[in-house]
Protein backbone atom coordinates (compact mmCIF):
# COMPACT_ATOMS: atom_id res chain seq x y z
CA UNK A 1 13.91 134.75 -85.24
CA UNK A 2 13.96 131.14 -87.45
CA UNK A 3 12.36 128.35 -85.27
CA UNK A 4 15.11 126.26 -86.53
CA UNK A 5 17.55 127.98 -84.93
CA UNK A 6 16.34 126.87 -81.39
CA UNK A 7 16.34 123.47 -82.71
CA UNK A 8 19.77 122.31 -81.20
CA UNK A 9 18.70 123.91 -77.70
CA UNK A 10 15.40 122.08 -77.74
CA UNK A 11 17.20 118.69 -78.70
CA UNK A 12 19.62 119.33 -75.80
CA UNK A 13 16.93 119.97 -73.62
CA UNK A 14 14.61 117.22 -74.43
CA UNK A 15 17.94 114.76 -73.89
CA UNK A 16 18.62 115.89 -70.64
CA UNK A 17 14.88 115.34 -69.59
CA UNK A 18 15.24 112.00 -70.55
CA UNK A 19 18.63 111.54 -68.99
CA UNK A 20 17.34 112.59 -65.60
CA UNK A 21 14.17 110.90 -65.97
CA UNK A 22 15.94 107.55 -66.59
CA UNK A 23 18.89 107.77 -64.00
CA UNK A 24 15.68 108.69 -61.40
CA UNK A 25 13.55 105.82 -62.84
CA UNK A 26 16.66 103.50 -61.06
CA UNK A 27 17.11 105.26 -58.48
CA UNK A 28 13.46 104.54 -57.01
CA UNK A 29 14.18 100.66 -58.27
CA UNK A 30 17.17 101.02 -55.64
CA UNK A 31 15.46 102.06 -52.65
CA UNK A 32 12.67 99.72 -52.85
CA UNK A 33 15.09 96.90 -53.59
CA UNK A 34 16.38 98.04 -50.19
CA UNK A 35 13.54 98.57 -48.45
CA UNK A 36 12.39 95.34 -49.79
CA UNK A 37 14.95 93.46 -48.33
CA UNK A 38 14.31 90.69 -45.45
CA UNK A 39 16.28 88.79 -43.30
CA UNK A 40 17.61 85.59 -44.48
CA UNK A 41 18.27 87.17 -48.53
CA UNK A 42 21.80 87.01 -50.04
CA UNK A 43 23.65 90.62 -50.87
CA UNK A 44 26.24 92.13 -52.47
CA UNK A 45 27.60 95.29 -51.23
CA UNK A 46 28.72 97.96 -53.54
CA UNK A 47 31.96 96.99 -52.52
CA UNK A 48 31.45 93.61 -54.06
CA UNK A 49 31.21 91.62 -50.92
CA UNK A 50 28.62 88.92 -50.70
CA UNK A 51 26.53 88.45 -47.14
CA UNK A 52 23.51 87.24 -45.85
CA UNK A 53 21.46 89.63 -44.39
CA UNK A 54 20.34 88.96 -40.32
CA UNK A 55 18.54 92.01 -39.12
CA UNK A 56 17.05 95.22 -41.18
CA UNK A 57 16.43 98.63 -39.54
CA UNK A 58 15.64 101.97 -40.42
CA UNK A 59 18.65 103.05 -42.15
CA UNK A 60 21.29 100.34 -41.35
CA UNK A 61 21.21 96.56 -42.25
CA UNK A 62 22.71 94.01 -39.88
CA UNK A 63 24.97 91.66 -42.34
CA UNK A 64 26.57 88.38 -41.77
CA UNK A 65 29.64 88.39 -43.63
CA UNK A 66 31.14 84.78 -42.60
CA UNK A 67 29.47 81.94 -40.28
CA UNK A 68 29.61 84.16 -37.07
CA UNK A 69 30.68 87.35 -38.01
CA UNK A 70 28.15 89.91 -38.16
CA UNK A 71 29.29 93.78 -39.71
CA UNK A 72 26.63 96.98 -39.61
CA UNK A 73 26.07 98.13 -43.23
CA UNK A 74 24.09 101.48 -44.41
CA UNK A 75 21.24 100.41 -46.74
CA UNK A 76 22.61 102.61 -49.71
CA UNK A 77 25.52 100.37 -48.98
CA UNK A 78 23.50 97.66 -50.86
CA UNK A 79 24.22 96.97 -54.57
CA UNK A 80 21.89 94.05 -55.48
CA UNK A 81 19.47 92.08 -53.59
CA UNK A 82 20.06 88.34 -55.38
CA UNK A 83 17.77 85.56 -55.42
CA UNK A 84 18.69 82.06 -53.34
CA UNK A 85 19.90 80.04 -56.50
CA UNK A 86 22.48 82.79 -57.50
CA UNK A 87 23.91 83.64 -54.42
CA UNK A 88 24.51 80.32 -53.51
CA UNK A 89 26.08 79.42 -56.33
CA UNK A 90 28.33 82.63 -56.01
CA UNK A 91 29.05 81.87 -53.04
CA UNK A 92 29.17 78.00 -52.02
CA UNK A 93 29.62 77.50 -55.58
CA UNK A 94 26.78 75.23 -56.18
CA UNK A 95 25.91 74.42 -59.80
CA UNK A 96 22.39 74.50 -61.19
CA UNK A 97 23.83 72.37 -64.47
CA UNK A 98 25.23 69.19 -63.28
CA UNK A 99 24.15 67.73 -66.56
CA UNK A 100 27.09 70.04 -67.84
CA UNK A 101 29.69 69.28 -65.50
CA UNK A 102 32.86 66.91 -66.39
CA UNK A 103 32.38 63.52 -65.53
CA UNK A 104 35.35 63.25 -62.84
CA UNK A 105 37.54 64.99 -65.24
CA UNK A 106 40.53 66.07 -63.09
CA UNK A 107 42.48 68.94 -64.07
CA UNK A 108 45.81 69.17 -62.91
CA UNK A 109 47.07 72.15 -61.64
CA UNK A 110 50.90 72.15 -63.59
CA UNK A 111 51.70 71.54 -67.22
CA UNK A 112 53.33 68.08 -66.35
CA UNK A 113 50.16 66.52 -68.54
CA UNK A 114 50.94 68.67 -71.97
CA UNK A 115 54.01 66.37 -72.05
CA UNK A 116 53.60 63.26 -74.09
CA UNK A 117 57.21 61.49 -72.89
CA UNK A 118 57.28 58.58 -70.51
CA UNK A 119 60.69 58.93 -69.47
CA UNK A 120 61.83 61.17 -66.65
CA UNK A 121 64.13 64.14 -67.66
CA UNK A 122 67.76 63.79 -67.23
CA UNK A 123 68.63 65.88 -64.24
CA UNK A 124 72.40 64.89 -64.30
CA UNK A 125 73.29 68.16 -66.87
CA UNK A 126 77.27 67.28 -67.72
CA UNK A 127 78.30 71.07 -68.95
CA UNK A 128 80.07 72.88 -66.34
CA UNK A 129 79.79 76.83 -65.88
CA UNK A 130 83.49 78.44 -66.10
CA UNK A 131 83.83 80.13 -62.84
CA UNK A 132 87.14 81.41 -63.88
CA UNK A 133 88.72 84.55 -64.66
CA UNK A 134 87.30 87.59 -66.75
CA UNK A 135 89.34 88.32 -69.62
CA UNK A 136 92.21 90.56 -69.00
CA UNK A 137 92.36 89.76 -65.08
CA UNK A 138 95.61 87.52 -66.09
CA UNK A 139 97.35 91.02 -64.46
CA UNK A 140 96.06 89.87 -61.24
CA UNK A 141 98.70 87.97 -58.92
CA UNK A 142 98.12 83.77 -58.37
CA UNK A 143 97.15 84.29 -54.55
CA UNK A 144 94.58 86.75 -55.95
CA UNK A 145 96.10 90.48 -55.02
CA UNK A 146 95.45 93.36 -57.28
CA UNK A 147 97.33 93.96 -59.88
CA UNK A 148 100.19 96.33 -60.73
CA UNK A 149 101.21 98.59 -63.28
CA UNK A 150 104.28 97.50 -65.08
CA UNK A 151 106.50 100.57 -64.73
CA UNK A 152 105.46 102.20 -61.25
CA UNK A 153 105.38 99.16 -59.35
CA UNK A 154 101.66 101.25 -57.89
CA UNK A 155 98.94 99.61 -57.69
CA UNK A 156 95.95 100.45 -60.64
CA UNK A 157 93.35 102.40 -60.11
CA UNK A 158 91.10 100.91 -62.48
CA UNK A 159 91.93 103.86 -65.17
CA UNK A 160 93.22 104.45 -68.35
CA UNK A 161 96.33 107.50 -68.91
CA UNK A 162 96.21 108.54 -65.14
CA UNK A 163 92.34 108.78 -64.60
CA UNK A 164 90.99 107.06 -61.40
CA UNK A 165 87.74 106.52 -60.57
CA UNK A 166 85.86 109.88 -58.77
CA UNK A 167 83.54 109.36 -56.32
């Protein structure tokens, strides 16, 4: 047999060695970021809830999820250990760059600043909307009854040549 011919099988080989070897490479990061973990640090669950945690134990951690409310996590329930100054300003949304901030720049919250005009808008709108009758009602009696056909006297059924309306 060529050599060359198991050169596809070797490449295939060789990348899922290194596949494996990566994906288990952060998997060991994970669990000692988690057994790492001490009371006091800021979390994010996989679920992408933030929490401080309280209490760690063998396989659970003891999370505080808002000031007094305290849930029971599993540690592989833990997607990132994160350092003080980004959790808090994830959370309390404290900024490191006040240097960068607006200068008591208020934004509003409508588009009533994107107008230039002064004046207020006229509210008092003088066309009327014709409540009136739909063409070809004129059939239809003044005190509102339905109307009739012209040479039985019967009242329509909404058809054309005899056809009424199946239901």
């Amino acid at each position: 047999m060529n050599p060359v011919s198991f050169l596809p099988f070797i490449v295939l080989i060789g990348a899922m060695f290194l596949m494996t070897r990566s994906a288990k490479k952060k998997q060991a990061a994970a669990v000692q970021m988690r057994n790492e973990m001490q009371p006091g640090a800021g979390v994010r669950t996989i679920g992408g809830m933030y929490a401080t945690v309280k209490e760690v134990h063998e396989e659970t951690v003891l999370l505080e999820v808002a000031p007094g409310v305290h849930a029971i996590y599993a540690k592989n329930a833990i997607g990132a250990v994160l350092d003080d100054a980004e959790y808090n300003r994830i959370v309390h949304g404290d900024d490191e760059d006040d240097e960068n901030a607006l200068d008591g720049a208020v934004v509003p919250d409508d588009a009533s600043s994107l107008t230039e005009t002064d004046a207020t808008p006229d509210t008092s709108d003088d066309t009327r909307i014709d409540l009136g009758k739909k063409p070809g009602a004129d059939k239809a009696d003044a005190d509102g009854a339905e109307p009739k056909d012209d040479e039985s006297g019967k009242k329509s059924q909404g058809g054309t040549d005899g056809e009424g309306d199946a239901k």
